[in-house]
Protein backbone atom coordinates (compact mmCIF):
# COMPACT_ATOMS: atom_id res chain seq x y z
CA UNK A 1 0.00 0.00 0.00
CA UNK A 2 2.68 2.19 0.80
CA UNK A 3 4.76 1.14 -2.37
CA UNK A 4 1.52 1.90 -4.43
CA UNK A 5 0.65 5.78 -2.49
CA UNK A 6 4.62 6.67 -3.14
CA UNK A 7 4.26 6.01 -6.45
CA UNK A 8 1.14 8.32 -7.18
CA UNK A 9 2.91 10.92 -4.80
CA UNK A 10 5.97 10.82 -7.63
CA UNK A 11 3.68 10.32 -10.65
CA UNK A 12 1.52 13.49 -9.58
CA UNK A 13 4.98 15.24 -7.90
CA UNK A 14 6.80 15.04 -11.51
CA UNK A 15 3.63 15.62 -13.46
CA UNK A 16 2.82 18.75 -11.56
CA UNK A 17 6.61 19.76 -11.91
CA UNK A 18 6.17 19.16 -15.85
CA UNK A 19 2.86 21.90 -15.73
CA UNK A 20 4.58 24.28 -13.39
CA UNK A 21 7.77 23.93 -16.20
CA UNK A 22 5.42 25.12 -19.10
CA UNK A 23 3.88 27.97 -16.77
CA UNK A 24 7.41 29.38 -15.51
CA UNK A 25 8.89 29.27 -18.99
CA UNK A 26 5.30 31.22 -20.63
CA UNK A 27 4.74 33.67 -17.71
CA UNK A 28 8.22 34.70 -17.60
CA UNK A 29 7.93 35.74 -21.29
CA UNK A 30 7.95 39.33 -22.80
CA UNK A 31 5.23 40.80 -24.83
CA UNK A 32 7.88 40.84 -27.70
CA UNK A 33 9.31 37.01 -26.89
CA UNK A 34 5.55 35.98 -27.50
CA UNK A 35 4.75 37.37 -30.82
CA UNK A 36 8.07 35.91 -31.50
CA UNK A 37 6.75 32.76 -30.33
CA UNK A 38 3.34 32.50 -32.46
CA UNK A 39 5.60 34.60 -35.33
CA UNK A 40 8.23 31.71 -35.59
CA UNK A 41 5.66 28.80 -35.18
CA UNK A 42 3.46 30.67 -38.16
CA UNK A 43 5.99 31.03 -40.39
CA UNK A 44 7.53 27.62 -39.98
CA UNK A 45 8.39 25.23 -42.60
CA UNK A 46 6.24 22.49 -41.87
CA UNK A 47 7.01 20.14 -44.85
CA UNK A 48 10.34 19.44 -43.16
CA UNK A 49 8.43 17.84 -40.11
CA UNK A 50 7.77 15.19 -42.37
CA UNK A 51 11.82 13.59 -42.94
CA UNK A 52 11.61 13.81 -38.74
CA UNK A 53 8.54 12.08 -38.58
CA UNK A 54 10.18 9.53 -40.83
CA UNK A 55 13.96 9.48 -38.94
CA UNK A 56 11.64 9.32 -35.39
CA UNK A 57 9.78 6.08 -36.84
CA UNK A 58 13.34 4.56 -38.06
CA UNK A 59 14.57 5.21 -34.55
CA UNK A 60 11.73 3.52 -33.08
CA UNK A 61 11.87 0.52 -35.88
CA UNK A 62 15.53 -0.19 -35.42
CA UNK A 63 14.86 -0.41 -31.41
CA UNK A 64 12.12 -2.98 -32.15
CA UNK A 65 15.15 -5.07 -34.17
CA UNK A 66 17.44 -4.39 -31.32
CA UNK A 67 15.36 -5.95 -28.48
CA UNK A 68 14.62 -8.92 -30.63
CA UNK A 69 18.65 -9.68 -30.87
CA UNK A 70 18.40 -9.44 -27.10
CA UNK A 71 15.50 -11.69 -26.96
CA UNK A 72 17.03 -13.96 -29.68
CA UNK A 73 19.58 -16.02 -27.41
CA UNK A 74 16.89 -17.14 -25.16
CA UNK A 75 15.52 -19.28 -27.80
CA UNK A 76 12.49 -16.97 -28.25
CA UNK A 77 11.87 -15.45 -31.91
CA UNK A 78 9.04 -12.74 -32.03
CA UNK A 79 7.94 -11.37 -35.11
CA UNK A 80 9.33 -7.32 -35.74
CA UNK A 81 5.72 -6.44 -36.08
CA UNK A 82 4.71 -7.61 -32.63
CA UNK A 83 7.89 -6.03 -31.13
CA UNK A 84 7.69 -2.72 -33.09
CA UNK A 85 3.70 -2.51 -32.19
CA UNK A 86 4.71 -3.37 -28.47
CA UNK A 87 7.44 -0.97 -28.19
CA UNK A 88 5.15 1.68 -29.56
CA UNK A 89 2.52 0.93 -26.99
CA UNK A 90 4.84 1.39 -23.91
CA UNK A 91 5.86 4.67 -25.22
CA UNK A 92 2.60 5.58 -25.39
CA UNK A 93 1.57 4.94 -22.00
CA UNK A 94 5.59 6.06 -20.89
CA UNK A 95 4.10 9.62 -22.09
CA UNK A 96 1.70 9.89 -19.10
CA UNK A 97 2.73 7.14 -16.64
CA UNK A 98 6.47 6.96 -16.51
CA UNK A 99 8.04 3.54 -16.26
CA UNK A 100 4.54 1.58 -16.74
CA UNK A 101 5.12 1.72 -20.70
CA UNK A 102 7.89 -1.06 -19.91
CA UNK A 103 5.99 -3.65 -18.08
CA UNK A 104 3.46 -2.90 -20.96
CA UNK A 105 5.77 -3.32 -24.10
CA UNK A 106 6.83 -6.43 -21.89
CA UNK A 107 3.29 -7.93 -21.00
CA UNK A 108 2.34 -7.49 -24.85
CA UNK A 109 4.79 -9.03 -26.22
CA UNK A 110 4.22 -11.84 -23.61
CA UNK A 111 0.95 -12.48 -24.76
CA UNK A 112 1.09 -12.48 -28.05
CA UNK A 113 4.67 -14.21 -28.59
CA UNK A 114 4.31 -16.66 -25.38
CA UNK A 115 7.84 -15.90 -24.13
CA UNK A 116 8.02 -15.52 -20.38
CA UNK A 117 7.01 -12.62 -18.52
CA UNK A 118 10.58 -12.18 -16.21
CA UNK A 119 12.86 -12.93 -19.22
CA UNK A 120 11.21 -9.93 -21.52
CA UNK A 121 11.72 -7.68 -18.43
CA UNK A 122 15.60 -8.66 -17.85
CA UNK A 123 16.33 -7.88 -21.83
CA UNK A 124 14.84 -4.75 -20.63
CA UNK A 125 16.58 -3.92 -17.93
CA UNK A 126 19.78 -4.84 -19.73
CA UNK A 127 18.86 -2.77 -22.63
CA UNK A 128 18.38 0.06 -20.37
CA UNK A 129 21.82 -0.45 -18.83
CA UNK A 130 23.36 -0.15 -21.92
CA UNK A 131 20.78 2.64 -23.15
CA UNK A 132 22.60 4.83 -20.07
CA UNK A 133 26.16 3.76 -20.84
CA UNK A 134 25.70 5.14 -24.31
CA UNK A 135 24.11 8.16 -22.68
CA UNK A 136 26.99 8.84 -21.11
CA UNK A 137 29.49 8.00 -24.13
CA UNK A 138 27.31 10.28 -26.32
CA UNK A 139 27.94 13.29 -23.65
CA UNK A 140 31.48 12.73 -23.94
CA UNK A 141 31.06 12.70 -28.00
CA UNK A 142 28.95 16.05 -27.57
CA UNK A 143 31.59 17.39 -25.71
CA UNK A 144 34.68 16.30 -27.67
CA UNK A 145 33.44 17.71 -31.05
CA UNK A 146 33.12 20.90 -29.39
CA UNK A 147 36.10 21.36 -27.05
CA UNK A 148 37.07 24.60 -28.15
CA UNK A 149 33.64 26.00 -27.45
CA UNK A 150 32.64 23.97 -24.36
CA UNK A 151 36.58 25.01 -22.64
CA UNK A 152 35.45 28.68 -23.91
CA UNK A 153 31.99 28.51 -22.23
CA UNK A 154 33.06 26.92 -19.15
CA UNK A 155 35.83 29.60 -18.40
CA UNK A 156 33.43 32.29 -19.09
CA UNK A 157 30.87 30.86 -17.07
CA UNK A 158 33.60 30.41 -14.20
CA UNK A 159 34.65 33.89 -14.64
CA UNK A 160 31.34 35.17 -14.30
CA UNK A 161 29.99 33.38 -10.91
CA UNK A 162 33.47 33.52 -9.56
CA UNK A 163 35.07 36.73 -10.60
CA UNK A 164 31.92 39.40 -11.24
CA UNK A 165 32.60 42.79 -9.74
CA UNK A 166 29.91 42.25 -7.29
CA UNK A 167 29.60 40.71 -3.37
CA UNK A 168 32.84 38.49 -2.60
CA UNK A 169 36.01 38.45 -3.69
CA UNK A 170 36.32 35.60 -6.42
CA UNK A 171 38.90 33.77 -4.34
CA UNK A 172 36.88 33.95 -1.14
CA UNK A 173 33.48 32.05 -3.42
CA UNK A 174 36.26 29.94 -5.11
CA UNK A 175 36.84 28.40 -1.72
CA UNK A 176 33.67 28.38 -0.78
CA UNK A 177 32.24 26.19 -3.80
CA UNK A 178 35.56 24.04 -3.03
CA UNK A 179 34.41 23.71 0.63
CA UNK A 180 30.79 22.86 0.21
CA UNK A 181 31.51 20.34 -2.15
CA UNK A 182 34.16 18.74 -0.05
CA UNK A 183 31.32 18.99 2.83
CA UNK A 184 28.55 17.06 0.10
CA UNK A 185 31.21 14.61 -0.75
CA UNK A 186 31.93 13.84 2.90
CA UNK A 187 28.26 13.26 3.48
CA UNK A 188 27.22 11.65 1.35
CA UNK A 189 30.12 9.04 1.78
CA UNK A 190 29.16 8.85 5.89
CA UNK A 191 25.15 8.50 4.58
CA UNK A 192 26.14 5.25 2.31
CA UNK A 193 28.37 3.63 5.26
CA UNK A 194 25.83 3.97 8.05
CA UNK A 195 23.30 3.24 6.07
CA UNK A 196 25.00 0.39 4.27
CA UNK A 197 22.12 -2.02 4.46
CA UNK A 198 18.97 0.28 3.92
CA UNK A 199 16.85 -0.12 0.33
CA UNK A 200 17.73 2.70 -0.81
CA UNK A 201 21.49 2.51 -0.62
CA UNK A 202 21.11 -1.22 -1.46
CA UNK A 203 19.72 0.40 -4.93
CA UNK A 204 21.88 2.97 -5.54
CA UNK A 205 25.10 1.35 -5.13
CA UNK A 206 22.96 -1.78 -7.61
CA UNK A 207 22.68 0.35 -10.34
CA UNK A 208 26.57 0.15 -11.42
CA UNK A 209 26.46 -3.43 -10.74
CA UNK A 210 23.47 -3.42 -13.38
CA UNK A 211 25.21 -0.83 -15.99
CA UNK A 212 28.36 -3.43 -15.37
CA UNK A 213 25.94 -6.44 -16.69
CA UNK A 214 24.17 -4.97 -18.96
CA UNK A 215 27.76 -3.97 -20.69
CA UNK A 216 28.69 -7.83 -20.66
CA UNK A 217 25.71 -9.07 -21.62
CA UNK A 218 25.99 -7.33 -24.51
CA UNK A 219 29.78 -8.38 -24.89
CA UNK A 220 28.19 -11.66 -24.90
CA UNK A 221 25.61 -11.38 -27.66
CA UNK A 222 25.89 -13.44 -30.59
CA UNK A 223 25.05 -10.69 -32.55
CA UNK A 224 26.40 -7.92 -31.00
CA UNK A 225 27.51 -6.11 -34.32
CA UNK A 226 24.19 -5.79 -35.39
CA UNK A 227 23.11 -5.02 -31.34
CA UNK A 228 26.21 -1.79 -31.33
CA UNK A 229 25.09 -0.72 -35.09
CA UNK A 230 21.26 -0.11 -34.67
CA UNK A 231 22.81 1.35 -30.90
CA UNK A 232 24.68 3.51 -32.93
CA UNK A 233 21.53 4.30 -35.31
CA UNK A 234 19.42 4.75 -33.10
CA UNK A 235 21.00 8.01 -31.53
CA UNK A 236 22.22 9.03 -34.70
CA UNK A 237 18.42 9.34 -35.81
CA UNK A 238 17.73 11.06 -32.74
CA UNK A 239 20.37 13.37 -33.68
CA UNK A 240 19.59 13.65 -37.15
CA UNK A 241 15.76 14.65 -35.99
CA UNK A 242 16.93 17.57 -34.16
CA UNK A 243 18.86 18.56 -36.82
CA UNK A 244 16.46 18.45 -39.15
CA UNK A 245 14.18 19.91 -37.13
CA UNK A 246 16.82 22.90 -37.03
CA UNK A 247 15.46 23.85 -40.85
CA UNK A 248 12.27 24.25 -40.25
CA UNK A 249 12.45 27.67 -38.42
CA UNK A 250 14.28 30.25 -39.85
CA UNK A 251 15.88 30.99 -36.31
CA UNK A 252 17.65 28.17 -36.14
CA UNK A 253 18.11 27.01 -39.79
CA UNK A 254 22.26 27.66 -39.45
CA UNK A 255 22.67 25.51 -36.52
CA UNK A 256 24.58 22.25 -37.45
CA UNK A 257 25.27 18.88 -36.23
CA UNK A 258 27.06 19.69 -33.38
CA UNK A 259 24.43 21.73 -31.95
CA UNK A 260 22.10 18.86 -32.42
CA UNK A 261 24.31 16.75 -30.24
CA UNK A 262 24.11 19.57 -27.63
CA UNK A 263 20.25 19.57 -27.90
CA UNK A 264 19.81 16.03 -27.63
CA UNK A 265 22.13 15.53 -24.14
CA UNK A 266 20.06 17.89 -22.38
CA UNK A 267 17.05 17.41 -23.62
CA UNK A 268 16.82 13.46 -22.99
CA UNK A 269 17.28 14.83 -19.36
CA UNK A 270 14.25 16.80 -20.30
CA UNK A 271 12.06 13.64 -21.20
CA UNK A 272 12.86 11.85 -17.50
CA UNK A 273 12.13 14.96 -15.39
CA UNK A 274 8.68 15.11 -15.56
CA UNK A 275 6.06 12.49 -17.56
CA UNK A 276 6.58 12.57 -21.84
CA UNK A 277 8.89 15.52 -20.86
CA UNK A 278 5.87 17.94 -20.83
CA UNK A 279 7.33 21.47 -19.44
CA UNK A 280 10.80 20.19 -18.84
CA UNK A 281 11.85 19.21 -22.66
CA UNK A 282 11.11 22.52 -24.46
CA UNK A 283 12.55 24.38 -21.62
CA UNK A 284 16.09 22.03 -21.63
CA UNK A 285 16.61 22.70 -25.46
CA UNK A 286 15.37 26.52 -24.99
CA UNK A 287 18.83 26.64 -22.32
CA UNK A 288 20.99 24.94 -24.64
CA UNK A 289 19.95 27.13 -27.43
CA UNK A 290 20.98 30.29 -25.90
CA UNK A 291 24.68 28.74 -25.31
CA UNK A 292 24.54 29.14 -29.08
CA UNK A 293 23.00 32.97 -29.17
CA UNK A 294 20.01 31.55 -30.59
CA UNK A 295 17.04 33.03 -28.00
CA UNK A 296 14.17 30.79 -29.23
CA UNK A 297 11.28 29.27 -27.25
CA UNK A 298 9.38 27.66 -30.44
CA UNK A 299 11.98 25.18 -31.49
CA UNK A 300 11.92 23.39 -27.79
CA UNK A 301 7.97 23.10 -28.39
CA UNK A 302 7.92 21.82 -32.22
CA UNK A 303 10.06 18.78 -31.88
CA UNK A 304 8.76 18.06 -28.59
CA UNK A 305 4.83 18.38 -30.22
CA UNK A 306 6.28 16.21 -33.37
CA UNK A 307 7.86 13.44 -31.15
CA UNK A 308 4.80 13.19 -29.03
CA UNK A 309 2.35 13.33 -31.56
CA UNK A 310 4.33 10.46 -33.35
CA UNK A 311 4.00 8.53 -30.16
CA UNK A 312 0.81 8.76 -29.90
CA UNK A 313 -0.71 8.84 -32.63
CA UNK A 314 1.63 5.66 -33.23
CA UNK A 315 1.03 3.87 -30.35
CA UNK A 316 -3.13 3.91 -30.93
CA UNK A 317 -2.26 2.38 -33.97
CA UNK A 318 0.04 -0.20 -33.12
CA UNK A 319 -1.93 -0.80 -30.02
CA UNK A 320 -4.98 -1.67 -33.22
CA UNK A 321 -2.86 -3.76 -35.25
CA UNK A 322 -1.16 -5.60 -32.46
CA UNK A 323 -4.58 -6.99 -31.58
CA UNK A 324 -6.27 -7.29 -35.01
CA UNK A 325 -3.20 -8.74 -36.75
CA UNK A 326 -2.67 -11.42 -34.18
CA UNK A 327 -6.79 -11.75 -34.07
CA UNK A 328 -6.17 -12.39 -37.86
CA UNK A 329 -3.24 -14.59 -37.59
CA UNK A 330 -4.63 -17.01 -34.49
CA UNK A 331 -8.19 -17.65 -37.19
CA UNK A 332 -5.87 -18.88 -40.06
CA UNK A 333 -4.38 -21.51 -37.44
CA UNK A 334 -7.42 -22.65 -36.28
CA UNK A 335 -8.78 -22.81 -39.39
CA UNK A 336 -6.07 -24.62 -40.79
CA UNK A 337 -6.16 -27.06 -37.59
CA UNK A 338 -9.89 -27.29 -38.41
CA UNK A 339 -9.02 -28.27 -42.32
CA UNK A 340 -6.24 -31.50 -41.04
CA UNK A 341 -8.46 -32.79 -38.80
């Protein structure tokens, strides 16, 4: 019961934070920054939504074909249909109950391929290990590609809190910083020995062991160069939807590749704060955007209207064909059962 009231308390806590996201980042607008807004939305060029519908759907594809190679070596083969209509359907239901869209895309794909409930959800959980080692790996790649500009940023941005001409001496907030995170480090080091044994601790210091796992599990895949490639494809149609995205507003139209990469890393950040990334998504690429100079709010709210329309207007219709198809398929048996005997 207690499990069960905690989890509405985060589902309506991160929901609510998602709302209060879209209201701070309106409210806080100028008269001018909103007729930019609606000016930049109206004069958008809306045929290029269509290529990032069609990368988003790839993405989603090749992640179907990827889970299957993880399902593969457990002697279970299910059809790419079921496990593209599946996948489709968790995301669906990920867009307004975080985390339930798994157990979904898992309890689907259950029923209609009869593999086991508990072995669908570990190729998840792997899959999601992995998913956040390439999270990381794609940060560093973001931030490699742009040393020169990240090092520039970062000094500025040092400079600034550290060195202004107001309050403190720089030195004296230098030290400071230093200090409290010394102080953080030190606590939170005391808080995981005395509490070695409580659940919480238990699952924090489990999630390495789980990222270490997933990251041989994978080393042991038979077909691990197909698993890495549609890895690799997967983010690099992510990337490539941003970036085509970038075209269809005139405010953004000279931003390149790079800037995509930037987009993306903050923006999947976006899409776990609060449910479908409502509030928290348009507002993470709207930050990243002014690193570049580039002070648009409508970009944030395009893709993010694209990628959840896609989802949802994808997941209806997988969630259709995943029962009519099989409906279809499970007749023909039983007729031809009907026609031997």
């Amino acid at each position: 019961m207690k499990k069960k009231l905690l989890s509405v308390f985060k589902y309506i806590f991160f929901l609510g934070l998602g709302f209060f996201l879209v209201w701070w980042q309106f409210s806080k607008m100028t008269p001018d920054q909103v007729s930019q807004f609606k000016k930049s939305l109206a004069n958008a060029n809306y045929w290029l939504l269509f290529p990032v519908i069609i990368v988003a759907l790839l993405s989603h594809i090749s992640r179907a074909v990827r889970w299957k190679i993880l399902i593969e070596p457990m002697g279970y083969k299910p059809s790419t249909a079921n496990t593209f209509y599946s996948i489709m359907c968790g995301y669906l239901v990920n867009t307004f109950i975080p985390r339930a869209g798994e157990v979904l895309k898992c309890s689907l794909l259950s029923r209609y391929e009869k593999i086991p409930m508990n072995k669908l959800i570990g190729s998840v959980l792997v899959e999601r290990a992995f998913d956040l080692v390439c999270y990381f790996i794609f940060i560093v790649f973001t931030i490699l590609i742009q040393i020169k500009y990240v090092t520039h940023f970062v000094k500025q941005t040092f400079l600034q809190i550290f060195f202004n001409q107001h309050g403190l001496q720089g030195w004296i907030k230098f030290l400071i910083f230093a200090a409290a995170v010394l102080l953080l480090i030190i606590i939170v080091r005391w808080i995981f020995k005395k509490y070695a044994h409580h659940r919480y601790i238990i699952t924090l210091k489990g999630y390495h062991i789980g990222l270490k796992e997933g990251f041989n599990a994978t080393a042991r895949l038979k077909n691990r160069g197909w698993f890495i490639f549609h890895t690799i494809f997967i983010w690099a149609m992510y990337t490539l939807e941003i970036y085509v995205g970038f075209f269809a507003l005139s405010a953004t139209s000279h931003l390149g590749i790079a800037q995509a990469c930037s987009v993306l890393s903050l923006a999947t950040l976006g899409m776990i704060v609060s449910p479908g990334g409502i509030g928290a998504f348009p507002l993470a690429v709207q930050e990243v955007l002014l690193i570049y100079n580039v002070p648009n709010v409508s970009f944030g709210w395009m893709i993010w209207g694209v990628s959840t329309g896609i989802i949802i207007v994808g997941g209806l219709i997988s969630f259709g064909l995943l029962i009519y198809k099989n409906r279809q398929l499970n007749e023909t048996k039983q007729t031809n059962i009907a026609e031997n005997i």
